[in-house]
Protein backbone atom coordinates (compact mmCIF):
# COMPACT_ATOMS: atom_id res chain seq x y z
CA UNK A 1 64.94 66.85 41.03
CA UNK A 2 61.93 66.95 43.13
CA UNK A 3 61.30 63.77 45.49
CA UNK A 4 58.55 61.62 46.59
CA UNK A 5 58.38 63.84 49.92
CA UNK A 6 58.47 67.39 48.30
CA UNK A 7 55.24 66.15 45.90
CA UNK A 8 53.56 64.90 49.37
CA UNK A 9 54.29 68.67 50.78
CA UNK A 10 52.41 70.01 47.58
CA UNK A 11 49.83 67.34 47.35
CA UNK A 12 49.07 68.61 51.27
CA UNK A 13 49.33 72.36 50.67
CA UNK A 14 47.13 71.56 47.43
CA UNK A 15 44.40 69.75 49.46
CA UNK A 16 44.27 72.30 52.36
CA UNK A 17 43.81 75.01 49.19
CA UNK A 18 41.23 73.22 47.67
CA UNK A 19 39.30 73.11 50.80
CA UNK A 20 39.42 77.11 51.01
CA UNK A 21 38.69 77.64 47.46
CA UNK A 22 35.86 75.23 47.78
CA UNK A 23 34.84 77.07 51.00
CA UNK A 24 34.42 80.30 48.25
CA UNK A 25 31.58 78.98 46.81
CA UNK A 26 27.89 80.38 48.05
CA UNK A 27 26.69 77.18 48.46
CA UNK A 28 29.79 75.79 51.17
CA UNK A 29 30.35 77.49 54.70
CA UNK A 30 34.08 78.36 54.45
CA UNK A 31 34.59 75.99 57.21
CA UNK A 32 33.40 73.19 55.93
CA UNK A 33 35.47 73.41 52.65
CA UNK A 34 38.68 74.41 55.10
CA UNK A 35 37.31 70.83 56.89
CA UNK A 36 37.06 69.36 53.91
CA UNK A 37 40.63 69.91 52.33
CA UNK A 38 42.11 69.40 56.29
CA UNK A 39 40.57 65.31 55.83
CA UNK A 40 42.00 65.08 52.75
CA UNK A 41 45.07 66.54 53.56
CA UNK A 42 45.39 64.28 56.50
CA UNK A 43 45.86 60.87 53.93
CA UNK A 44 48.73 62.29 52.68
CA UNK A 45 50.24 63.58 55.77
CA UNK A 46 49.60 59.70 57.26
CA UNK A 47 51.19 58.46 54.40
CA UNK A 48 54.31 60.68 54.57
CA UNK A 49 54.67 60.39 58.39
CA UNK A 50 53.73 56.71 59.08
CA UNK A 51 53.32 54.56 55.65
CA UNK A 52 56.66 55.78 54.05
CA UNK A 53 58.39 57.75 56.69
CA UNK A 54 61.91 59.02 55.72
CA UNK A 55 63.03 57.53 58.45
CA UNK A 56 62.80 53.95 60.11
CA UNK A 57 59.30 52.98 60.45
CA UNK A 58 57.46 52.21 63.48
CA UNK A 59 56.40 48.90 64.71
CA UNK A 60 53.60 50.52 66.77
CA UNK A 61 50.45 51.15 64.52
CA UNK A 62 48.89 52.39 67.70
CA UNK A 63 50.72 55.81 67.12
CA UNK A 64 49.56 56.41 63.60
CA UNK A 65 46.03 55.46 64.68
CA UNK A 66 46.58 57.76 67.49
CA UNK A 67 47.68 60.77 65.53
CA UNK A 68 45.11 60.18 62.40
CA UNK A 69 42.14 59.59 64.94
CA UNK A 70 43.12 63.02 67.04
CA UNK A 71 43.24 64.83 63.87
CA UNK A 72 39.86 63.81 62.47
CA UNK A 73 38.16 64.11 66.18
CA UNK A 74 39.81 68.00 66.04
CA UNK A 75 38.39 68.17 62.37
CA UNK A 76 34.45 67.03 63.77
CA UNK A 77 34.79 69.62 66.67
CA UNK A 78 35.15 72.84 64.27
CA UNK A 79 32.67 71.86 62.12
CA UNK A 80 30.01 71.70 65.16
């Protein structure tokens, strides 16, 4: 039986595949579709990791902000 987290791990890996097919086209710089599919991937990865962790969930939303904000900063700097 496949859970809710083993559909997140695809939806991710799906996203981040996307971006790279996407990045095949003529018309997109392979970075920017790799980019692209990294943003998207990162909404599921916040919702596996902070929204519905398998684990206790933390009272500090300053962490997931944190984390999500680092990730899309990261994301800005390779694409310049």
């Amino acid at each position: 039986m496949v859970s809710y987290y083993d559909r997140l791990l695809v939806a991710i890996a799906a996203a981040v595949l996307a971006g790279a097919a996407s990045g095949l086209h003529p018309a997109v710089a392979p970075h920017v579709g790799l980019a692209g599919g990294s943003i998207v991937s990162t909404v599921f990865l916040y919702e596996a990791l902070f929204r519905n962790p398998p684990t206790r969930p933390t009272r500090s939303t300053t962490a997931a902000s944190v984390v999500v904000g680092v990730g899309w900063v990261s994301t800005v700097v390779l694409l310049v």
